[in-house]
Protein backbone atom coordinates (compact mmCIF):
# COMPACT_ATOMS: atom_id res chain seq x y z
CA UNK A 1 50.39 70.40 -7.37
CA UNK A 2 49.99 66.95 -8.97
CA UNK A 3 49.68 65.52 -5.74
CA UNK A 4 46.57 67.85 -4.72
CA UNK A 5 45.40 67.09 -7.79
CA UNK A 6 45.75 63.24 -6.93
CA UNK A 7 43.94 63.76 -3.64
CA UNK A 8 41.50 65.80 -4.87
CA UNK A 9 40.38 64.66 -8.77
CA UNK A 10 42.46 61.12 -8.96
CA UNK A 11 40.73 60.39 -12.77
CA UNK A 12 41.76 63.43 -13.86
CA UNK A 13 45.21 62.93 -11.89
CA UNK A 14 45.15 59.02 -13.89
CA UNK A 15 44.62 60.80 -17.07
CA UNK A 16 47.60 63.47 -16.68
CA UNK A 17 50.11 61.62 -15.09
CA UNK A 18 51.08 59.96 -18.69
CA UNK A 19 52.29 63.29 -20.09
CA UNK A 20 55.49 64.70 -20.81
CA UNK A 21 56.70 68.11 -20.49
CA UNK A 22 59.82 68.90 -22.84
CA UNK A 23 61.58 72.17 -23.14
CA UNK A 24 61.59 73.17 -26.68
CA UNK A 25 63.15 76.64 -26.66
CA UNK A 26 63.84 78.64 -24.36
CA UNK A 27 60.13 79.83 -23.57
CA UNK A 28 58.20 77.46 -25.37
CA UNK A 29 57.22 73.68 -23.42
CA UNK A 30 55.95 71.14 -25.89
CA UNK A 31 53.40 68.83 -23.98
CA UNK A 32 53.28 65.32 -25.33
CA UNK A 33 49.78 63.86 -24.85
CA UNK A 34 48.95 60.08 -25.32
CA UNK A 35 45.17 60.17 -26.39
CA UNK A 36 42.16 63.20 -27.13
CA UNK A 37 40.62 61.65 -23.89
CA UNK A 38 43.48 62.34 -21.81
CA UNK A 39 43.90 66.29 -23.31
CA UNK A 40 40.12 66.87 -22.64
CA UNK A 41 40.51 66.43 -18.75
CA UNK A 42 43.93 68.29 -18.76
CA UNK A 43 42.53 71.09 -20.23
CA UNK A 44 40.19 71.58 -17.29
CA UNK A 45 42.91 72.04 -14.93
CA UNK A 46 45.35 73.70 -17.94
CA UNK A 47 45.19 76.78 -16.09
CA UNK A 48 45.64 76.09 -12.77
CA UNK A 49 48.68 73.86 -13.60
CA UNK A 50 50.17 76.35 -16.25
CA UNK A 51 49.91 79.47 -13.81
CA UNK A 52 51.34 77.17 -10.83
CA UNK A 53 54.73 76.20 -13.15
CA UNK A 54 55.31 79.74 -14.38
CA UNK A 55 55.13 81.31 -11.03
CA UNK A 56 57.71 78.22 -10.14
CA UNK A 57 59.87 78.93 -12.89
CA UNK A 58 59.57 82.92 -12.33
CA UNK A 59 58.56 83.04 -16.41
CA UNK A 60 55.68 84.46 -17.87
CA UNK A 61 56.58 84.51 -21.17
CA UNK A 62 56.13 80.96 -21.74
CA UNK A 63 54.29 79.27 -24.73
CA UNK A 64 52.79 75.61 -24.52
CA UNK A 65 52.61 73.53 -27.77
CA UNK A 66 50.45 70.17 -27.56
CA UNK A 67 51.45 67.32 -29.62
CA UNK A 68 50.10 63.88 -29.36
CA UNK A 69 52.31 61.47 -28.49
CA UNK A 70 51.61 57.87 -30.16
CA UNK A 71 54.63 55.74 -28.23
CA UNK A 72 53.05 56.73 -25.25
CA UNK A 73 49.73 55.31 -25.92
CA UNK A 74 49.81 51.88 -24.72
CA UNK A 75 50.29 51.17 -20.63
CA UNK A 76 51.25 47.54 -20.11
CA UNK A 77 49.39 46.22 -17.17
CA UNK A 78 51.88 44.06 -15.17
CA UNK A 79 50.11 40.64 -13.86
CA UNK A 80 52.30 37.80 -11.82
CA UNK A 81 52.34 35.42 -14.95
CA UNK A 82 54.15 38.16 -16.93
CA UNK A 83 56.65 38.89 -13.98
CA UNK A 84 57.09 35.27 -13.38
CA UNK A 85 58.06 34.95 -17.59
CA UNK A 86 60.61 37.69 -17.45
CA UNK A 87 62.49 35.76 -14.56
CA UNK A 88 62.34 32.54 -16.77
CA UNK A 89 64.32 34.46 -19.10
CA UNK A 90 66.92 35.14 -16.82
CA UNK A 91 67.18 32.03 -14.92
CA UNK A 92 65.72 28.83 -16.93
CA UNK A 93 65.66 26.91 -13.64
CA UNK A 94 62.65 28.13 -12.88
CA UNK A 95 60.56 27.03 -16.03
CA UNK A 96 61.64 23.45 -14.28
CA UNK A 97 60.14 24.76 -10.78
CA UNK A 98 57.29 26.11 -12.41
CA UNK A 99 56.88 22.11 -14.31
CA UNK A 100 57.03 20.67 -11.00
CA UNK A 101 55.69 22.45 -8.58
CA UNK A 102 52.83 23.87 -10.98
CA UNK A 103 52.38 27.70 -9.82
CA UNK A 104 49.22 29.01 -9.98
CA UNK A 105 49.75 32.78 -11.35
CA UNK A 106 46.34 33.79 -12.22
């Protein structure tokens, strides 16, 4: 379904794909949500997505509890420089390369 949903609404697809889905009890899911933004466009396809995982699961009886989830806030953008400083830490030899040969990672 997520992938439909990536096809066919890929903001709303951008603003779900950060959740998590735990199992709580046995018919209760607790759905971690990172910001109000995010919950607003998951409710409009709540439903659809609900209905879809309890005909999966062959369990109707299921409750969903929302709870905001403030770890999962922040996403890290990645850039070259960044990648580039994690391999320094591993291999120092390359701070050297990096002096010499000045790389541009911008």
């Amino acid at each position: 379904m997520l992938k439909q949903l990536q096809k066919r609404n890929s903001f709303i697809f951008n603003a779900v794909k950060t959740f998590k889905l735990i199992k709580a009890e046995e018919n209760t899911i607790k759905v971690l949500y990172p910001s109000d933004s995010a919950k607003v466009e998951f409710d409009k396809i709540a439903g659809e997505f609900f209905n879809h995982f309890k005909t999966k699961v062959h369990n109707h009886s299921i409750t969903v509890d929302y709870q905001r989830d403030f770890d999962n806030l922040k996403i890290e953008v990645v850039t070259k420089k960044k990648i580039f400083e994690k391999f320094i830490e591993k291999n120092p030899l390359l701070k050297d390369l990096d002096d010499l040969m000045k790389f541009d990672l911008t």
